[in-house]
PDB file of N, CA and C in Angstrom:
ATOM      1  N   UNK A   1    -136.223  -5.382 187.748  1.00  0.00           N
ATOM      2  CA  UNK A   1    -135.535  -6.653 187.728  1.00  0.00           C
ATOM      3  C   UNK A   1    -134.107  -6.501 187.194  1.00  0.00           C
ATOM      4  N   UNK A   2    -134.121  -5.476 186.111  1.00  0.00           N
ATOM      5  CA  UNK A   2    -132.687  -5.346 185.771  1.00  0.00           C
ATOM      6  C   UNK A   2    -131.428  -4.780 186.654  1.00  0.00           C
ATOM      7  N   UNK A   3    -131.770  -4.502 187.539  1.00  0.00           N
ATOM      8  CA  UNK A   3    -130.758  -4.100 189.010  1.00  0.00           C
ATOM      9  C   UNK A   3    -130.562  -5.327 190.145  1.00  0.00           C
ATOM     10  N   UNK A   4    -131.065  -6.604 189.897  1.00  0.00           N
ATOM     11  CA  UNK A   4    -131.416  -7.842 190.532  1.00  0.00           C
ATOM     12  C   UNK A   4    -130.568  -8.604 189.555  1.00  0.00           C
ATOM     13  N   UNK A   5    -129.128  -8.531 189.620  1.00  0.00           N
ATOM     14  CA  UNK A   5    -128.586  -9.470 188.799  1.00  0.00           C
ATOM     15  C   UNK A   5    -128.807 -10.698 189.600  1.00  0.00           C
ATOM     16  N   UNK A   6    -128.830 -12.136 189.398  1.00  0.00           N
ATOM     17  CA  UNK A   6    -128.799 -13.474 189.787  1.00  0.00           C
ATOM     18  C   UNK A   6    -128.306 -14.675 188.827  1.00  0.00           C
ATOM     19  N   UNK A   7    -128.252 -15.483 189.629  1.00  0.00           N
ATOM     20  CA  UNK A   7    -127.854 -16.744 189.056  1.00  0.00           C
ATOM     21  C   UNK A   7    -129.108 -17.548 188.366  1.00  0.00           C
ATOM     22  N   UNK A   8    -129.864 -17.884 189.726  1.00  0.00           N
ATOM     23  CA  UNK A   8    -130.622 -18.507 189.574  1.00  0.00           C
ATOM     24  C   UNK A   8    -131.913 -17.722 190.001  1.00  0.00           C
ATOM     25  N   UNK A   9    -133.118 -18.042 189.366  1.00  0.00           N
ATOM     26  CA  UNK A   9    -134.020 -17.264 189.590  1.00  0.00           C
ATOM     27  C   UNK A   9    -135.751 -18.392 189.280  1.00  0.00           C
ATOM     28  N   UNK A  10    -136.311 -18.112 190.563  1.00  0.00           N
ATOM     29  CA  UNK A  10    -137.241 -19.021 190.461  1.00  0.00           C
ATOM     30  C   UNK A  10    -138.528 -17.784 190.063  1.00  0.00           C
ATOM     31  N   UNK A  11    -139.060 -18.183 189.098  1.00  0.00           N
ATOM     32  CA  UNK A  11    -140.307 -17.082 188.520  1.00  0.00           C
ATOM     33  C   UNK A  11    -141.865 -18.191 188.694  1.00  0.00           C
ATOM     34  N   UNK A  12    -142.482 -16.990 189.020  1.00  0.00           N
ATOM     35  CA  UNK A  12    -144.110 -17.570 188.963  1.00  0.00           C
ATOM     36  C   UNK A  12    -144.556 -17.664 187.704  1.00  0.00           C
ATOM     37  N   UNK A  13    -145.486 -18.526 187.467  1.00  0.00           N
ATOM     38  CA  UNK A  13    -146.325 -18.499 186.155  1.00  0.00           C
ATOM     39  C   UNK A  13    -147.704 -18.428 186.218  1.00  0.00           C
ATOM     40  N   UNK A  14    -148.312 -17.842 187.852  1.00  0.00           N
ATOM     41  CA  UNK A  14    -149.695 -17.860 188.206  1.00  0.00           C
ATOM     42  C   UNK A  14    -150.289 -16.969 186.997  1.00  0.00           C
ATOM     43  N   UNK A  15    -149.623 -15.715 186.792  1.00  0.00           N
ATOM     44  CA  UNK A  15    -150.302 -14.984 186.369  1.00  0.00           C
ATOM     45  C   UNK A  15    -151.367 -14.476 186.597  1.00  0.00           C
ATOM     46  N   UNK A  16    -151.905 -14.666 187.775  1.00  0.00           N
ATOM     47  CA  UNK A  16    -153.371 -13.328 188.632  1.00  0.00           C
ATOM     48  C   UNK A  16    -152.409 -12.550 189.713  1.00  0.00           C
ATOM     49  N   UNK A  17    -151.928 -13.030 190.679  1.00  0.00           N
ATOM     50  CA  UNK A  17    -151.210 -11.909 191.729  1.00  0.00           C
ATOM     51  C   UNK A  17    -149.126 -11.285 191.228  1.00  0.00           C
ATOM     52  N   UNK A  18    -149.380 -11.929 189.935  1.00  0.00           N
ATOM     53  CA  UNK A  18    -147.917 -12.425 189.883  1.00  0.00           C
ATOM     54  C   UNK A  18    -147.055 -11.954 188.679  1.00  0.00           C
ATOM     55  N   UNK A  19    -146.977 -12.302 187.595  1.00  0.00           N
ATOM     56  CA  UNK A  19    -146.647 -12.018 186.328  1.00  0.00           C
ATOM     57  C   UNK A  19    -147.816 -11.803 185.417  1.00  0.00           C
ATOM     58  N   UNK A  20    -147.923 -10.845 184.625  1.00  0.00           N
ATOM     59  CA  UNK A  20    -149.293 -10.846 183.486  1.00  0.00           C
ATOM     60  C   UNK A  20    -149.171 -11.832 182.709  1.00  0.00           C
ATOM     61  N   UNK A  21    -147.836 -12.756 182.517  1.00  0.00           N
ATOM     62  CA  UNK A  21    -147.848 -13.821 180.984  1.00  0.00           C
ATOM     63  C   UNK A  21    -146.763 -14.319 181.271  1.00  0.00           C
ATOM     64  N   UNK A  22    -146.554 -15.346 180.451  1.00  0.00           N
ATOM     65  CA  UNK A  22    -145.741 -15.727 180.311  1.00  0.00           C
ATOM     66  C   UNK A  22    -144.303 -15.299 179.794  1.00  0.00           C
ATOM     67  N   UNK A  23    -144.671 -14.255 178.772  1.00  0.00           N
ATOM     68  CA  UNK A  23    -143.487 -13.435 178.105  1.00  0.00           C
ATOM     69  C   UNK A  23    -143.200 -12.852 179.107  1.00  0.00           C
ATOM     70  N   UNK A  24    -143.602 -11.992 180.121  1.00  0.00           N
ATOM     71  CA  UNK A  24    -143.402 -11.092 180.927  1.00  0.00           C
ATOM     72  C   UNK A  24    -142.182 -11.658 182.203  1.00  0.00           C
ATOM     73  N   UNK A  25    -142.368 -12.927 182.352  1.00  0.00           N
ATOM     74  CA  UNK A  25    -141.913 -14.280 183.322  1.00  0.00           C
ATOM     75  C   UNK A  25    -140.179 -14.309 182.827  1.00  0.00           C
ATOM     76  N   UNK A  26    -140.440 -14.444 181.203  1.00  0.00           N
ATOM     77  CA  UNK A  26    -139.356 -14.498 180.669  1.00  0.00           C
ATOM     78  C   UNK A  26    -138.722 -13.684 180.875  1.00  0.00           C
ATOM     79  N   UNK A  27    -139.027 -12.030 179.963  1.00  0.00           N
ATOM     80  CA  UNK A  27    -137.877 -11.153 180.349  1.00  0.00           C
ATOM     81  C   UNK A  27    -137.721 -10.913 182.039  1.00  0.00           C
ATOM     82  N   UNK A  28    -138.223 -11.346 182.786  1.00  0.00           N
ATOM     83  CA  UNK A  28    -137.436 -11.006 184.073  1.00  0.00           C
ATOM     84  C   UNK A  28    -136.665 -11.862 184.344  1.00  0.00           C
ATOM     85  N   UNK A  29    -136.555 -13.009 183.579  1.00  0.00           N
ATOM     86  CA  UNK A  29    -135.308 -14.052 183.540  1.00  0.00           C
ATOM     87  C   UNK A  29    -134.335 -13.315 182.990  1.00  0.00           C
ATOM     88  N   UNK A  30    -134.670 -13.054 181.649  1.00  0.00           N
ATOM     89  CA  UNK A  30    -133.409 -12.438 181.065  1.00  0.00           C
ATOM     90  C   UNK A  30    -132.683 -11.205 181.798  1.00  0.00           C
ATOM     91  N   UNK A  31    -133.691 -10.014 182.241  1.00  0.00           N
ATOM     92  CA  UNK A  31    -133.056  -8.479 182.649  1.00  0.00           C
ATOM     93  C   UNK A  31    -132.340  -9.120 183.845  1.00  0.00           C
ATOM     94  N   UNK A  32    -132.380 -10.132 184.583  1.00  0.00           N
ATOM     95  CA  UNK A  32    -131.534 -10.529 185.786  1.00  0.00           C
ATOM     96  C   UNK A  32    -130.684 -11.533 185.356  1.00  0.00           C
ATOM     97  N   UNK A  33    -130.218 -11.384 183.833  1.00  0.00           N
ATOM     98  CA  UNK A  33    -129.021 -12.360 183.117  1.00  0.00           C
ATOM     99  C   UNK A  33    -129.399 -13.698 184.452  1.00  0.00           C
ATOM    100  N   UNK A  34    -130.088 -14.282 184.712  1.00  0.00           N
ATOM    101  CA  UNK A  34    -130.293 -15.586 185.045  1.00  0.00           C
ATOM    102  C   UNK A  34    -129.333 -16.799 184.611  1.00  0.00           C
ATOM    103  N   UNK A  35    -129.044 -17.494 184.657  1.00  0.00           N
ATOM    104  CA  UNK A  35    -128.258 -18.637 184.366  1.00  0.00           C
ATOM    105  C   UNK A  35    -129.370 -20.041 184.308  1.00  0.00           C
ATOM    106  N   UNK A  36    -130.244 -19.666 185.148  1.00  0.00           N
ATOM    107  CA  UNK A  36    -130.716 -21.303 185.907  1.00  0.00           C
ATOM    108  C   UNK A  36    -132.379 -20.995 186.145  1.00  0.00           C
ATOM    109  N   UNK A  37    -133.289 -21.081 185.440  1.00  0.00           N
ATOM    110  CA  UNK A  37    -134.948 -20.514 185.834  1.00  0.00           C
ATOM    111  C   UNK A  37    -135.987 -21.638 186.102  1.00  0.00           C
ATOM    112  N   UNK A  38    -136.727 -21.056 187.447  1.00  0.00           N
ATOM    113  CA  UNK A  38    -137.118 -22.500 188.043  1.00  0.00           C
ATOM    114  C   UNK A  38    -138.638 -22.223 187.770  1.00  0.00           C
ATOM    115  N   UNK A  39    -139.758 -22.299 186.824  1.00  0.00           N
ATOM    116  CA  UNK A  39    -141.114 -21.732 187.274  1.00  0.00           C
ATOM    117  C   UNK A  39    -141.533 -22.613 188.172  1.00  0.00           C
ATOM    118  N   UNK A  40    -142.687 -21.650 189.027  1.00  0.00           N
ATOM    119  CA  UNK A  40    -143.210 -21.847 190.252  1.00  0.00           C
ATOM    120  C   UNK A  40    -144.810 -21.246 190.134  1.00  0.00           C
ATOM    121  N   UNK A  41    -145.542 -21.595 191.397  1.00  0.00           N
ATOM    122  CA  UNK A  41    -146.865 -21.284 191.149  1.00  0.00           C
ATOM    123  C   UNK A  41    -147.650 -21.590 189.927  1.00  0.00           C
ATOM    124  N   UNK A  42    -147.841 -22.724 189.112  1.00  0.00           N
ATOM    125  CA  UNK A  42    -148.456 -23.203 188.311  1.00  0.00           C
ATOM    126  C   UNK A  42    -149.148 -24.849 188.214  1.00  0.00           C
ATOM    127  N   UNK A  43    -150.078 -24.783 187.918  1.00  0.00           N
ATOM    128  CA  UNK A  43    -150.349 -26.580 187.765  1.00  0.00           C
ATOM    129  C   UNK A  43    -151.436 -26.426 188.982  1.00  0.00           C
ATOM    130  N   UNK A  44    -152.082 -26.267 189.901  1.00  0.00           N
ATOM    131  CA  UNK A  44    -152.944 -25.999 190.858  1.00  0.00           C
ATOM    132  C   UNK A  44    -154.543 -24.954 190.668  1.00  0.00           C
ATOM    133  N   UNK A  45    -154.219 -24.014 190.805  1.00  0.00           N
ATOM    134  CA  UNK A  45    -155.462 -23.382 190.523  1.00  0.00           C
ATOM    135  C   UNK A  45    -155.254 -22.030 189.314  1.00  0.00           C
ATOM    136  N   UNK A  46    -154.163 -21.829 188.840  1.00  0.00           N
ATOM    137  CA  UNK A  46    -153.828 -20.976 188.171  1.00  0.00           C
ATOM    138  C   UNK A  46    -152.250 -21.074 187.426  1.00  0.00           C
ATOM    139  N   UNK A  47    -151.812 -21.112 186.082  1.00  0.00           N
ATOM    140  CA  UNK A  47    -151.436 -21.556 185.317  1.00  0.00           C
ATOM    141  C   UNK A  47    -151.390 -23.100 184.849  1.00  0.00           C
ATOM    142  N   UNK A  48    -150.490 -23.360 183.922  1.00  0.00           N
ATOM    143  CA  UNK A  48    -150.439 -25.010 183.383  1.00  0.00           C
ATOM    144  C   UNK A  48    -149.324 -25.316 182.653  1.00  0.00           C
ATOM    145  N   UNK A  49    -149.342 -26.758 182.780  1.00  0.00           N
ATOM    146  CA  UNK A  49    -148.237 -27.422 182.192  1.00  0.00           C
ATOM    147  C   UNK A  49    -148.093 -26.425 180.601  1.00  0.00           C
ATOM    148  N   UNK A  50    -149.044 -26.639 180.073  1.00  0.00           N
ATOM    149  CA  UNK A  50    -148.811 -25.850 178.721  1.00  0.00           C
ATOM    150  C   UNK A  50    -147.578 -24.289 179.459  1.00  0.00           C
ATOM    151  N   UNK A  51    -148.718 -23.560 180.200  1.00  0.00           N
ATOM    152  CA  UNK A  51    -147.390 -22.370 180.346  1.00  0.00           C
ATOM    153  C   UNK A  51    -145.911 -22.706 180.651  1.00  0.00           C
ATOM    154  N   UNK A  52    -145.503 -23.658 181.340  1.00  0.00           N
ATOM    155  CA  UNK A  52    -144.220 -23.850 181.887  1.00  0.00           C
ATOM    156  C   UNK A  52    -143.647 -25.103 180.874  1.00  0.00           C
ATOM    157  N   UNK A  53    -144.480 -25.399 179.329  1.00  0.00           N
ATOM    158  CA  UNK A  53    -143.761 -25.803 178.139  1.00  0.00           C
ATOM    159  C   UNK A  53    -143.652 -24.334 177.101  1.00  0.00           C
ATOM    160  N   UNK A  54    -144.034 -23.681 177.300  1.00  0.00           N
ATOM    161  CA  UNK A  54    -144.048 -22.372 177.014  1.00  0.00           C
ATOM    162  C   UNK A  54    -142.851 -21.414 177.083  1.00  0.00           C
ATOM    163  N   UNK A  55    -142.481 -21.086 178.638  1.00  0.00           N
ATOM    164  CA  UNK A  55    -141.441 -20.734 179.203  1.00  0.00           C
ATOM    165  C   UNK A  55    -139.995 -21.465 179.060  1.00  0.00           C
ATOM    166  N   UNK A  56    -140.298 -22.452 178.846  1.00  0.00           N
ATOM    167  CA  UNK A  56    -139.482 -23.596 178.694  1.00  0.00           C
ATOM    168  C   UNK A  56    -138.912 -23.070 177.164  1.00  0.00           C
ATOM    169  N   UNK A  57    -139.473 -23.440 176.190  1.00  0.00           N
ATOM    170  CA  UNK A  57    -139.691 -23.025 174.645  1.00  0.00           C
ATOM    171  C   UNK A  57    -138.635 -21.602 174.746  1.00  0.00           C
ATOM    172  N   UNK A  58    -139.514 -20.765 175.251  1.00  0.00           N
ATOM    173  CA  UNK A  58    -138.871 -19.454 175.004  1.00  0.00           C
ATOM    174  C   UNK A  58    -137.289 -19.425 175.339  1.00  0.00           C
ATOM    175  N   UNK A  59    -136.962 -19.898 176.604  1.00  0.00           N
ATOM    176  CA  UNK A  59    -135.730 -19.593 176.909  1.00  0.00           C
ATOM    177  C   UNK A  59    -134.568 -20.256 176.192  1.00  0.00           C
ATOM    178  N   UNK A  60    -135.218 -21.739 175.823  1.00  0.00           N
ATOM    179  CA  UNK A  60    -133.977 -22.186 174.962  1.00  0.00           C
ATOM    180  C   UNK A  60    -132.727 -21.346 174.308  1.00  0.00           C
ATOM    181  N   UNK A  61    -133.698 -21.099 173.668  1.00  0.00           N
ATOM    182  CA  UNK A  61    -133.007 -20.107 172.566  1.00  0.00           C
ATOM    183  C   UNK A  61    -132.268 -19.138 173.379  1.00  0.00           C
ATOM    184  N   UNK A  62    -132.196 -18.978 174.717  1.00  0.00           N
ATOM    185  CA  UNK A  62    -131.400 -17.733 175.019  1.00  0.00           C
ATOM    186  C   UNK A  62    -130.649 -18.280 176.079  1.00  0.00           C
ATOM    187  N   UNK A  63    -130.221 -19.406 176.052  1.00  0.00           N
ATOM    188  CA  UNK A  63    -129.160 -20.697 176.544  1.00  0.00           C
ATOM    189  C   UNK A  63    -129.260 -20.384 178.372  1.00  0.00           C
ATOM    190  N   UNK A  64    -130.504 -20.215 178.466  1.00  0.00           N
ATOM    191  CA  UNK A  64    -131.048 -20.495 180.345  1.00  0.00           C
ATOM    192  C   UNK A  64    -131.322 -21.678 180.635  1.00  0.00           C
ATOM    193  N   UNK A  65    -130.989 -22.410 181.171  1.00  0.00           N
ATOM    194  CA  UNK A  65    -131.597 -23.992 181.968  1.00  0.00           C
ATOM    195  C   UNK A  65    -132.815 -23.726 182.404  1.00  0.00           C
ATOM    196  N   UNK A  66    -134.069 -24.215 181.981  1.00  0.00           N
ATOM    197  CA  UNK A  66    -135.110 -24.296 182.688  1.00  0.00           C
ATOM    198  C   UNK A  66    -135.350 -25.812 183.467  1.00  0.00           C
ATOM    199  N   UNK A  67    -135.804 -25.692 184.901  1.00  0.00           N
ATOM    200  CA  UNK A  67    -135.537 -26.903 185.896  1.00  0.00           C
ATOM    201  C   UNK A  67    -137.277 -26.634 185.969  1.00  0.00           C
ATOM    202  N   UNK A  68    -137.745 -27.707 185.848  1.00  0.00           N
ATOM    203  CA  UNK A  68    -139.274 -27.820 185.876  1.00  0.00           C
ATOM    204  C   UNK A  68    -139.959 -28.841 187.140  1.00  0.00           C
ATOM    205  N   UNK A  69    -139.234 -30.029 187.185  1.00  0.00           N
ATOM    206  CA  UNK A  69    -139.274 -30.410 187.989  1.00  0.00           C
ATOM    207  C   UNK A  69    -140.407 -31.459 188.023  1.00  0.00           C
ATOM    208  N   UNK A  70    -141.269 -31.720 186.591  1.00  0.00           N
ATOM    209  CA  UNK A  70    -141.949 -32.459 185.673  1.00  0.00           C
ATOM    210  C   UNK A  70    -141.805 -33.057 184.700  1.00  0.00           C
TER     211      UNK A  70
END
């Protein structure tokens, strides 16, 4: 991911085919200096609102816009 610089970057939060965690979601926000992080794949049959208040949480602190869309 760190050779994938971007702006914006939409990450999964399934976590079975996708990311192992949530932390994991994160740093691939960060290693692609992201600006703008959209999670995706959650709320249906695999992750949850809790994870994408989670992701949310984490990035603050590292001045990324998270767009949730909830």
């Amino acid at each position: 991911m760190k050779e994938v610089p971007c702006e914006i970057i939409l990450v999964p939060l399934g976590q079975k085919y996708t990311m192992n965690s949530v932390e994991e979601a994160v740093e691939a926000v960060l290693d692609t200096k992201a600006m703008v992080a959209i999670p995706i794949h959650y709320g249906l049959y695999e992750g949850s609102a809790d994870d994408s208040r989670k992701f949310t949480e984490l990035l603050q602190t590292k001045h990324v816009t998270v767009l949730t869309g909830k």
